[in-house]
Protein backbone atom coordinates (compact mmCIF):
# COMPACT_ATOMS: atom_id res chain seq x y z
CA UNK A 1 140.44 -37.72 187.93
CA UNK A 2 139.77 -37.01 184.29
CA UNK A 3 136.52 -35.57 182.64
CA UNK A 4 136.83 -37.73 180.24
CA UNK A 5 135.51 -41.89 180.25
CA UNK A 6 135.53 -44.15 176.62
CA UNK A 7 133.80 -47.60 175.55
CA UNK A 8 134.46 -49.60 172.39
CA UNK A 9 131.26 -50.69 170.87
CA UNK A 10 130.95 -53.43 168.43
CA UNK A 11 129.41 -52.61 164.62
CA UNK A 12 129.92 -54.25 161.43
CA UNK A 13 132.51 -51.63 160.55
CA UNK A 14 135.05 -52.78 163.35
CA UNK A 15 135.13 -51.61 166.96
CA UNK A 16 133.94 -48.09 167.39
CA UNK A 17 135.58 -45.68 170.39
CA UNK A 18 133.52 -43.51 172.17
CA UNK A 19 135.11 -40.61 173.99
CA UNK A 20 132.39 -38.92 176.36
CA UNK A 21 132.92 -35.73 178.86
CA UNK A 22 130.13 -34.56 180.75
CA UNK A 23 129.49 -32.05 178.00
CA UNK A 24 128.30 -34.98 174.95
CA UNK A 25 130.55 -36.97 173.04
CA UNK A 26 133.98 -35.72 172.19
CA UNK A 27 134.79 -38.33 169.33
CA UNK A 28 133.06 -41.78 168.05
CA UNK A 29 135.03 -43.08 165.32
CA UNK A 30 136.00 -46.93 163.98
CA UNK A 31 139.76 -47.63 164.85
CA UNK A 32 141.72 -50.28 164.09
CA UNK A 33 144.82 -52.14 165.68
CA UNK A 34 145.04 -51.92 169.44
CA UNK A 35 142.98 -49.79 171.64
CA UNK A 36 145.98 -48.77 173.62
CA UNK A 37 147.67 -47.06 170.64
CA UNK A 38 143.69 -45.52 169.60
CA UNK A 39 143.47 -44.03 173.65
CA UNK A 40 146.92 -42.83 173.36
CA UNK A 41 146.31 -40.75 170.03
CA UNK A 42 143.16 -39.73 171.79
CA UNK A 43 144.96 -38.68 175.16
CA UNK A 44 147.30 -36.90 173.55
CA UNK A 45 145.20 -34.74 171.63
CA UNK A 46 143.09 -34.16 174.62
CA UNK A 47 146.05 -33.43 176.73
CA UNK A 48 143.96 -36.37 179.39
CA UNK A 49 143.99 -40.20 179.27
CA UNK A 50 140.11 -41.19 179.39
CA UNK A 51 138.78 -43.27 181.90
CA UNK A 52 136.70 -46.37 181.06
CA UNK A 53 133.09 -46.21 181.33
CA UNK A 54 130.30 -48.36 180.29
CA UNK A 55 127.68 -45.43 180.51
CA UNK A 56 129.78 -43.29 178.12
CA UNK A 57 128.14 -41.36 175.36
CA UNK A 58 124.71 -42.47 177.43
CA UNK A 59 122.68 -44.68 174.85
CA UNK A 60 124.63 -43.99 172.05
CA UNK A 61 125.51 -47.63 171.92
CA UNK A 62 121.02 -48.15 171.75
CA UNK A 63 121.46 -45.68 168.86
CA UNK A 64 124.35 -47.06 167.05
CA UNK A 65 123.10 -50.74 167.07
CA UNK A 66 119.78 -49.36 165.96
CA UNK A 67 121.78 -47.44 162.60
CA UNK A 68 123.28 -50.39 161.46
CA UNK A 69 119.84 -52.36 161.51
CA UNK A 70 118.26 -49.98 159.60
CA UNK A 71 115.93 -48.63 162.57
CA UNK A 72 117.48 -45.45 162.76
CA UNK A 73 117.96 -42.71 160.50
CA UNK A 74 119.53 -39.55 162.67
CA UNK A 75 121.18 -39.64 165.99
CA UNK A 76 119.50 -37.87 169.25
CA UNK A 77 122.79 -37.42 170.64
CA UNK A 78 124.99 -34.12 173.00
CA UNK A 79 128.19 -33.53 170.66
CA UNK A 80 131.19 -31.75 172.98
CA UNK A 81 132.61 -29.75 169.73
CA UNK A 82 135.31 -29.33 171.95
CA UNK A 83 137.85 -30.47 168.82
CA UNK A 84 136.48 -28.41 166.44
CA UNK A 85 135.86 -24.76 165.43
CA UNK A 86 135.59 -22.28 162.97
CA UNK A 87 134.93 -23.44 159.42
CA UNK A 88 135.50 -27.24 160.18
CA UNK A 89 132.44 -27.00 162.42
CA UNK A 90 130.47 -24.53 160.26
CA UNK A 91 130.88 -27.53 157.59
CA UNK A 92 130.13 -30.38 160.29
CA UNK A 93 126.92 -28.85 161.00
CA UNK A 94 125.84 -27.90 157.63
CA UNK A 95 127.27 -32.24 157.01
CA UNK A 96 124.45 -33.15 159.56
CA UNK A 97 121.56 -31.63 156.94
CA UNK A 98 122.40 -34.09 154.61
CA UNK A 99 119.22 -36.30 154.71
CA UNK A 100 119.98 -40.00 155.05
CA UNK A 101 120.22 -41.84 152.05
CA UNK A 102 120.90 -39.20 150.13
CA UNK A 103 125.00 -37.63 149.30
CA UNK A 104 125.90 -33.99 148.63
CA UNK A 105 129.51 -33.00 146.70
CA UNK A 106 132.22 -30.59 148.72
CA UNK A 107 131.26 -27.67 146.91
CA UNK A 108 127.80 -27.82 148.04
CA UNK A 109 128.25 -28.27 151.39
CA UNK A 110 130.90 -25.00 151.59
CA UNK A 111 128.39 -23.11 150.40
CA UNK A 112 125.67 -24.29 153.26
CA UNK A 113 128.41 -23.93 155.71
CA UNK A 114 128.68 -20.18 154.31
CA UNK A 115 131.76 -20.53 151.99
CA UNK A 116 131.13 -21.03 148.17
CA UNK A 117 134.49 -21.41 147.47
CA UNK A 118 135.99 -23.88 150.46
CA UNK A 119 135.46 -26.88 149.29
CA UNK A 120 138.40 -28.45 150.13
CA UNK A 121 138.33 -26.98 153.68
CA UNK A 122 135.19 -28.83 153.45
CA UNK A 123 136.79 -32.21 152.88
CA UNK A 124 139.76 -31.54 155.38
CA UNK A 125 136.68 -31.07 157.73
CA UNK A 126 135.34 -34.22 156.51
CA UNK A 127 138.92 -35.85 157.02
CA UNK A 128 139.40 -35.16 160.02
CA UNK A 129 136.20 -35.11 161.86
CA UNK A 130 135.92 -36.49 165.42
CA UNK A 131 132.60 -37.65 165.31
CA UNK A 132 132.35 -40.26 162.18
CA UNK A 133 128.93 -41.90 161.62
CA UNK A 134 126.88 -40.11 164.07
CA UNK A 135 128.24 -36.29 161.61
CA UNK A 136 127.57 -37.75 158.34
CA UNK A 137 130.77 -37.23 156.26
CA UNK A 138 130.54 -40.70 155.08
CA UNK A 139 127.26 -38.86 152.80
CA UNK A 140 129.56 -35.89 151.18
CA UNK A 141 131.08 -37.14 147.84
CA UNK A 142 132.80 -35.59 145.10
CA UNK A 143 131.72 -32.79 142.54
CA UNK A 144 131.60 -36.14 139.70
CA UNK A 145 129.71 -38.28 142.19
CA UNK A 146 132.05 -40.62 142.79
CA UNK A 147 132.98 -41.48 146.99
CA UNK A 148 135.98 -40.36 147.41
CA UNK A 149 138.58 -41.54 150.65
CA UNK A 150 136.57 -42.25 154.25
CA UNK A 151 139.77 -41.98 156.34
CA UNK A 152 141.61 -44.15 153.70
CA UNK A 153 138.86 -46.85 154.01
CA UNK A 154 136.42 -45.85 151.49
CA UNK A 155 134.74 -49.36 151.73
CA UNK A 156 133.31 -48.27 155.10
CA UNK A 157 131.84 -45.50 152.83
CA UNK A 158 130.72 -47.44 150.70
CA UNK A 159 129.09 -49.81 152.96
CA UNK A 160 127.67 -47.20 155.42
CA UNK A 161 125.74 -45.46 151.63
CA UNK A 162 124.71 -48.83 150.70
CA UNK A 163 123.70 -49.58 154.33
CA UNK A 164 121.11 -46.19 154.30
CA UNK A 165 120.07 -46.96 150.70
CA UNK A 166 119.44 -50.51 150.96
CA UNK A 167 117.05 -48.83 153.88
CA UNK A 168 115.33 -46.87 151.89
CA UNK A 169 114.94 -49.69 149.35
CA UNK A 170 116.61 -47.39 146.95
CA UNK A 171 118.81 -49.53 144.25
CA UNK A 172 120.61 -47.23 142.09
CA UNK A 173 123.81 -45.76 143.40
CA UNK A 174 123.49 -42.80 145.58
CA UNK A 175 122.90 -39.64 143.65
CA UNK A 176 124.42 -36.28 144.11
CA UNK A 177 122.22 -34.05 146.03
CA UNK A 178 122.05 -30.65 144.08
């Protein structure tokens, strides 16, 4: 018996996984092509094939749904950071204080994590994150403003900025926070 149990959830950017143990979610990310090939890639990095379950990730699916209408701004959510340590979660966590709506560059977000001069630790963090939408990274942008990759779909960026501006009812591209 594994720990760990995964549902696919429907959004507007594509079929999202969500890998659960009993300790939060252990990754939530859009995937493309088959879900066999996704849970393998998955399995392999968790050294366990996960077991489906509709109750996975509790009412993340509530939560999600809620995002993409434009009901919800931040996610009430256990994360099992089993995946990630050191900096890369230093920067995750400092990714989550980036208020909705709003963007911050690498640079600034190394030095919130505690390292002025990581920045590109910061987007390797950002890169290779296992909790997409729910950890912000789709808000960090870089040092010129401009968006940057999103897991070499940067029109899921794009649409998940536009998504939490066009909530706010703010028109103008999103600005750098400084």
């Amino acid at each position: 018996m594994t720990d760990f149990t995964f549902r696919v959830h429907p959004s507007p950017v594509g079929e999202i996984l969500i890998v659960a143990s009993p300790d939060g979610i252990v990754t939530l990310h859009p995937f493309e092509g088959p879900l066999d090939a996704e849970l393998a890639r998955v399995a392999t990095t968790l050294h366990a094939l996960p077991a489906p379950d509709d109750t996975a990730g509790g009412d993340i699916d509530r939560q999600l749904d809620e995002y993409f209408e434009g009901e919800r701004k931040s996610f009430d959510i256990e994360l099992d950071w089993r995946l990630v340590n050191g900096f890369r979660r230093a920067a995750l966590e400092a990714v989550r204080d980036i208020p909705y709506g709003e963007t911050a560059g690498y640079g600034e977000v190394a030095i919130t994590a505690g390292s002025p001069g990581a920045a590109r630790a910061v987007g390797t963090a950002c890169a290779t994150t296992p909790f997409s939408i729910v950890v912000p990274v789709h808000r960090v942008v870089r040092s010129d403003g401009s968006l940057g990759e999103y897991g070499g779909r940067p029109e899921m960026k794009r649409y998940l900025l536009d998504l939490e501006r066009e909530t706010l009812g703010v028109l103008a591209p999103a600005a750098v926070v400084s």
